[in-house]
N, C-alpha and C. Protein backbone atom coordinates (compact mmCIF):
# COMPACT_ATOMS: atom_id res chain seq x y z
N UNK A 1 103.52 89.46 73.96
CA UNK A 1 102.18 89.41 74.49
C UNK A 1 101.61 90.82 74.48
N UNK A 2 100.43 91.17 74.22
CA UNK A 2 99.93 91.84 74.39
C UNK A 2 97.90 92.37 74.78
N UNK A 3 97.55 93.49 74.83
CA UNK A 3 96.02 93.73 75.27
C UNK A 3 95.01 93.08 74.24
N UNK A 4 95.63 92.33 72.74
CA UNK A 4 94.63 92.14 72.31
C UNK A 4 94.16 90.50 71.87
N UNK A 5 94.97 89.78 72.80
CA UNK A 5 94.76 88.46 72.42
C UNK A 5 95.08 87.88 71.23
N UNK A 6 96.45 88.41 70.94
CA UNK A 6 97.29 87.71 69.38
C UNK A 6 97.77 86.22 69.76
N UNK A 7 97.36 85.63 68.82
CA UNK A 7 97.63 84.26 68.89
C UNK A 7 96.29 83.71 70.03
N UNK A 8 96.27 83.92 70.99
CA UNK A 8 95.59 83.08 71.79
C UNK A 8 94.32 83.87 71.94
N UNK A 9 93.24 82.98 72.82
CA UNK A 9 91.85 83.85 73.11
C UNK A 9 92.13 84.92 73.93
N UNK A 10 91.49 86.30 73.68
CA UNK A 10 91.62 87.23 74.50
C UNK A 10 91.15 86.98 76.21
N UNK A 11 92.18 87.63 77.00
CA UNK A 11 91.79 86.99 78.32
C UNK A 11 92.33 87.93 79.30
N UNK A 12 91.56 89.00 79.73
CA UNK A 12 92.52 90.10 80.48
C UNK A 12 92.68 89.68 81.94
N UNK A 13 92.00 88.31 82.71
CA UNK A 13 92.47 88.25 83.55
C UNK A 13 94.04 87.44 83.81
N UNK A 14 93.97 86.48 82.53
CA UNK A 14 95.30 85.94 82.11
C UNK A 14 96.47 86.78 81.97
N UNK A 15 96.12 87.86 81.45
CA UNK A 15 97.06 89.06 80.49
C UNK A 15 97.63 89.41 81.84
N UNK A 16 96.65 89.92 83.02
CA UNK A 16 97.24 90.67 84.39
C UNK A 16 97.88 89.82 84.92
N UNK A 17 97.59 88.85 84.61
CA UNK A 17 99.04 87.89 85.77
C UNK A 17 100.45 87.89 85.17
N UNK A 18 100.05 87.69 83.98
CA UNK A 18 101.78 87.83 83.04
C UNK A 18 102.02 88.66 82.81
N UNK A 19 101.69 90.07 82.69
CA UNK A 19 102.39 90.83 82.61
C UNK A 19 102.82 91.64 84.13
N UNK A 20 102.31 91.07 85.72
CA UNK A 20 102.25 91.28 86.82
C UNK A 20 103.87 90.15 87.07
N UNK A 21 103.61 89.34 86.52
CA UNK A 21 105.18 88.25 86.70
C UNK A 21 106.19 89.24 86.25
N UNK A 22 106.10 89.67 84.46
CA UNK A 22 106.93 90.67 83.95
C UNK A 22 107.43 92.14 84.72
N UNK A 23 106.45 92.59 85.73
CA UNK A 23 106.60 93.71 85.92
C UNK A 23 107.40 93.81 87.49
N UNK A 24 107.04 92.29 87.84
CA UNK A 24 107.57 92.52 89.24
C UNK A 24 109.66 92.29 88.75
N UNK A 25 109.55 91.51 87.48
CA UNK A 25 111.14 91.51 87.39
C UNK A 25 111.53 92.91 86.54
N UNK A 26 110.95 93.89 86.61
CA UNK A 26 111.50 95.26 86.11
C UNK A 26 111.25 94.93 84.82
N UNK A 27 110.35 94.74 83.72
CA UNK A 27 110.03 94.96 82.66
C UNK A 27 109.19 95.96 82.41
N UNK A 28 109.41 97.36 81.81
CA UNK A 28 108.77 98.40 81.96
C UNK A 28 107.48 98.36 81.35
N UNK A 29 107.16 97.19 79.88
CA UNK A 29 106.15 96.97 79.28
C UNK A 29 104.89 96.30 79.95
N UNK A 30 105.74 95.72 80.78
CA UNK A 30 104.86 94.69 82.11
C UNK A 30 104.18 95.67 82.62
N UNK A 31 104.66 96.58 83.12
CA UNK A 31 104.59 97.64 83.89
C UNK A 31 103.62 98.73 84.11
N UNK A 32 104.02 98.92 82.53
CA UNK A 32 102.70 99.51 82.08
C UNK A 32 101.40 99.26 81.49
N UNK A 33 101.32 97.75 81.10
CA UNK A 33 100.50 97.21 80.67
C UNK A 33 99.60 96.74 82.20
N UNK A 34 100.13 96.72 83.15
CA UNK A 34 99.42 95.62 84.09
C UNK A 34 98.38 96.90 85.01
N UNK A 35 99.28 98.47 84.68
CA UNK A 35 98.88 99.88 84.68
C UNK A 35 97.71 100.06 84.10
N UNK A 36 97.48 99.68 83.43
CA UNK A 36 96.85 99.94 81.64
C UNK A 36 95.21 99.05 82.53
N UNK A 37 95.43 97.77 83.42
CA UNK A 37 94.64 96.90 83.62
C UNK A 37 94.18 97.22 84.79
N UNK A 38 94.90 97.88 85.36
CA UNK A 38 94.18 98.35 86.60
C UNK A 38 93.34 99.75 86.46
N UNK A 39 94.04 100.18 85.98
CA UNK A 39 93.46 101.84 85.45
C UNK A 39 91.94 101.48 84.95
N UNK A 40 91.82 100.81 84.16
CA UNK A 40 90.66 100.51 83.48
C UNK A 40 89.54 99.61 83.67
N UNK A 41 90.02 98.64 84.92
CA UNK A 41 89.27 97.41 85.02
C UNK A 41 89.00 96.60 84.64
N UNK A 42 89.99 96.14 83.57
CA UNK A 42 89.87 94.91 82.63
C UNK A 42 90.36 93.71 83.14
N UNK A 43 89.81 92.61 83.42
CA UNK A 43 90.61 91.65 84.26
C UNK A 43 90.21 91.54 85.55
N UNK A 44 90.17 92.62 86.21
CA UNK A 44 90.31 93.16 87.32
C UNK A 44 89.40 94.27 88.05
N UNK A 45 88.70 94.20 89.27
CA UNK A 45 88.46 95.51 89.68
C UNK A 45 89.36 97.15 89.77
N UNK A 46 88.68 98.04 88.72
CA UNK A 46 89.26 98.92 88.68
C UNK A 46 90.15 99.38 89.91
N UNK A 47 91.14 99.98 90.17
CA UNK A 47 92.00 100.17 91.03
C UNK A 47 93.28 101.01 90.72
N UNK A 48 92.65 102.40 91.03
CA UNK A 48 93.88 103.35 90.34
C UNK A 48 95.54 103.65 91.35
N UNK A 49 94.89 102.99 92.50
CA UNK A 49 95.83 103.32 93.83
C UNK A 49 97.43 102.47 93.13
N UNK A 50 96.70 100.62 92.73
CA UNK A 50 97.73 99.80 91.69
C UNK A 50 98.10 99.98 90.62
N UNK A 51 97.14 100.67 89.85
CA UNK A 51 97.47 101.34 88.26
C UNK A 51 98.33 102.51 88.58
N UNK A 52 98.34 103.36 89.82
CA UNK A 52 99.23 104.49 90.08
C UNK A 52 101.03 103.96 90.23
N UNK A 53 101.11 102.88 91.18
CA UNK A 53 102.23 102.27 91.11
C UNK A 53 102.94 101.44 89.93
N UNK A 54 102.38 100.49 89.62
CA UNK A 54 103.04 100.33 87.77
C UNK A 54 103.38 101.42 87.01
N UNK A 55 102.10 102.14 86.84
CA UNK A 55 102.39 103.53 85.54
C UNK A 55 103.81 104.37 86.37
N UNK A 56 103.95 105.16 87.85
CA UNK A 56 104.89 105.48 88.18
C UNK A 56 106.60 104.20 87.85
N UNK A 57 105.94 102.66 87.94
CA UNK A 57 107.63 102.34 88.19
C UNK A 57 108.08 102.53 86.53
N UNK A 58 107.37 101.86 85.73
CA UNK A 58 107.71 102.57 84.07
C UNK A 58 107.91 104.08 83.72
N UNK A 59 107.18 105.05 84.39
CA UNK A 59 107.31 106.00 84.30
C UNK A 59 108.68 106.81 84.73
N UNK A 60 109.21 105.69 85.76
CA UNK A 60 110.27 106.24 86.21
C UNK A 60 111.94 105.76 85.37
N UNK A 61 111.12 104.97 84.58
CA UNK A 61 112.55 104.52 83.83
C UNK A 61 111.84 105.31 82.48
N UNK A 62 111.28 106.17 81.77
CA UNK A 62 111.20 106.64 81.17
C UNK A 62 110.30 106.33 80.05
N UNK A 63 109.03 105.63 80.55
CA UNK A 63 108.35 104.67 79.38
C UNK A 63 107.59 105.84 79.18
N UNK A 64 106.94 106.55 77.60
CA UNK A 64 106.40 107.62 77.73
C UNK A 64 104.78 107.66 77.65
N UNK A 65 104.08 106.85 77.81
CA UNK A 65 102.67 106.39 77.90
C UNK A 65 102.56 106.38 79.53
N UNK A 66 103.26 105.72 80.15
CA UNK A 66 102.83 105.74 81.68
C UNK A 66 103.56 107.24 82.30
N UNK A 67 104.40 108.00 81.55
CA UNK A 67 104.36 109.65 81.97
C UNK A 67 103.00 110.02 81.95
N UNK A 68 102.71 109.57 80.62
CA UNK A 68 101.24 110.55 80.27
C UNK A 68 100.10 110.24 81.38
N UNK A 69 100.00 108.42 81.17
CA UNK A 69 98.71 108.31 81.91
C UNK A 69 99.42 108.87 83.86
N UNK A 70 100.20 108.91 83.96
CA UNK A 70 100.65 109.63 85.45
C UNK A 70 100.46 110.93 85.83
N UNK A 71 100.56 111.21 84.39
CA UNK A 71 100.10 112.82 84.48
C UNK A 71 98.68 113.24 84.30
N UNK A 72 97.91 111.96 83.99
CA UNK A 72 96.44 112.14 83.51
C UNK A 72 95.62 111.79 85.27
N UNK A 73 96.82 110.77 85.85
CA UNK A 73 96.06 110.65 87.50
C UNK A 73 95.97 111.90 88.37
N UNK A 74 97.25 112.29 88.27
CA UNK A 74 97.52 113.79 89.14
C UNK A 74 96.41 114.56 88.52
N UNK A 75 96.51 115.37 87.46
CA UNK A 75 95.59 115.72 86.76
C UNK A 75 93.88 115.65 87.27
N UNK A 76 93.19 114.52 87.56
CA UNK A 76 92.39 113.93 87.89
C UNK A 76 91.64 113.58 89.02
N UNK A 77 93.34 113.40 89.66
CA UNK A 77 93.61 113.00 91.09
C UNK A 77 92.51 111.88 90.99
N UNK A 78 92.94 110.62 90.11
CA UNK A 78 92.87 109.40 90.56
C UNK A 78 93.78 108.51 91.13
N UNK A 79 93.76 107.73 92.24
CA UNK A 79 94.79 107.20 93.08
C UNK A 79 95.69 108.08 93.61
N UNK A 80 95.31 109.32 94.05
CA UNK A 80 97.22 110.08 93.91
C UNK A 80 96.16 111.53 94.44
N UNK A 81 96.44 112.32 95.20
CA UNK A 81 96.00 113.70 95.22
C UNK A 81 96.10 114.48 94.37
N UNK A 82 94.98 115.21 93.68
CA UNK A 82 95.27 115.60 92.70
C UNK A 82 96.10 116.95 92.55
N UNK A 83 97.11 117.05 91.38
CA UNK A 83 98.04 117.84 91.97
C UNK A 83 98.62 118.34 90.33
N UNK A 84 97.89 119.49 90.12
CA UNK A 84 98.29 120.33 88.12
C UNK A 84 99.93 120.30 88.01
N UNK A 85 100.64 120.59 89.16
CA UNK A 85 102.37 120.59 88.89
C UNK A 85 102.67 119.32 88.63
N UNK A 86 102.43 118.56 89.73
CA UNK A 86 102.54 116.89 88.89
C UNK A 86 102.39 116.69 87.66
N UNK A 87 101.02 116.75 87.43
CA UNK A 87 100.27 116.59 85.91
C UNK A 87 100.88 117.26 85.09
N UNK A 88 101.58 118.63 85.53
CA UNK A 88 102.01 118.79 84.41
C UNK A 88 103.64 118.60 84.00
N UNK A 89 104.36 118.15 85.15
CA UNK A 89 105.48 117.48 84.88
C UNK A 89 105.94 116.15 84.74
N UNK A 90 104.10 115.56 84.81
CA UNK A 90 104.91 114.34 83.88
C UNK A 90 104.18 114.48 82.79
N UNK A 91 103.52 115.09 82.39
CA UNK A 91 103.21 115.24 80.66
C UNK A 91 104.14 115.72 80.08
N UNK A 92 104.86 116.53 80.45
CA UNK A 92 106.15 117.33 79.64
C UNK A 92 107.16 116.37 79.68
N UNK A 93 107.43 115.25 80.90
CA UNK A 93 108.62 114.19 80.34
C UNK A 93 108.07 113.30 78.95
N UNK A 94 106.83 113.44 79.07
CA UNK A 94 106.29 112.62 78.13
C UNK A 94 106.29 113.07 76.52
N UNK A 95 105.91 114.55 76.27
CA UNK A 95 105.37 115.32 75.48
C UNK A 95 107.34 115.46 74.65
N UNK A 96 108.39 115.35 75.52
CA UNK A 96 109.96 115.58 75.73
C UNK A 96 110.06 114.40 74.65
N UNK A 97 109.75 113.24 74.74
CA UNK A 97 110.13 112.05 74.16
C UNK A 97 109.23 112.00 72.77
N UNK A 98 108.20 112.72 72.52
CA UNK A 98 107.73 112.97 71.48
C UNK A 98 106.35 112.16 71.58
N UNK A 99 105.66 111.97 72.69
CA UNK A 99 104.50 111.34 72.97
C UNK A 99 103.34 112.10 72.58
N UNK A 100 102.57 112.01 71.50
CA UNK A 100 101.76 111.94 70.56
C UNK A 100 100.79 113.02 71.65
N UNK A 101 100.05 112.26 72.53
CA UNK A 101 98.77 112.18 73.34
C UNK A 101 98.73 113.44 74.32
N UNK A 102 100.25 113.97 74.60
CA UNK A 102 100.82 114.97 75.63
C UNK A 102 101.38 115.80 74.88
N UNK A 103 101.01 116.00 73.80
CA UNK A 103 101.92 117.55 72.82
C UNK A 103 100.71 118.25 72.38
């Protein structure tokens, strides 16, 4: 499954529930995708406080997109106080794994 409605009609409020099922059983893709939906407001009223918690639990098993966007909240200080040492230590776990967006 994924953000762009393969196979079926695109439907981001559909998308946030299944990948919200996925994420609550530790699927890091869940995780970050349901991140991805809150961050942005697709589906959903924007909400970075919930997009902060997904992107951190992937982030913490090492997914390197939710380093970045974690490091883009601190950074920002959306959902999260904003905080440049943060931001910039999780861009560097990210930038570590060879993440495109953070090098």
């Amino acid at each position: 499954m994924n953000l762009t409605g393969s196979g079926v009609p695109q439907n981001y409020v559909e998308a946030l529930h299944w990948f919200r099922l996925v994420a609550q059983q530790g699927n890091v893709h869940g995780q970050h995708n349901a991140g991805v939906l809150y961050a942005s407001g697709m589906g959903t009223p924007r909400d970075y406080v919930k997009a902060e918690r997904w992107f951190r639990l992937a982030a913490e098993q090492g997914h390197a997109g939710s380093q970045s966007n974690l490091g883009q909240m601190y950074e920002n200080g959306w959902g999260v106080e904003q905080n440049y040492a943060e931001a910039e230590r999780w861009y560097g776990l990210a930038a570590k794994q060879g993440y495109a967006n953070t090098q």
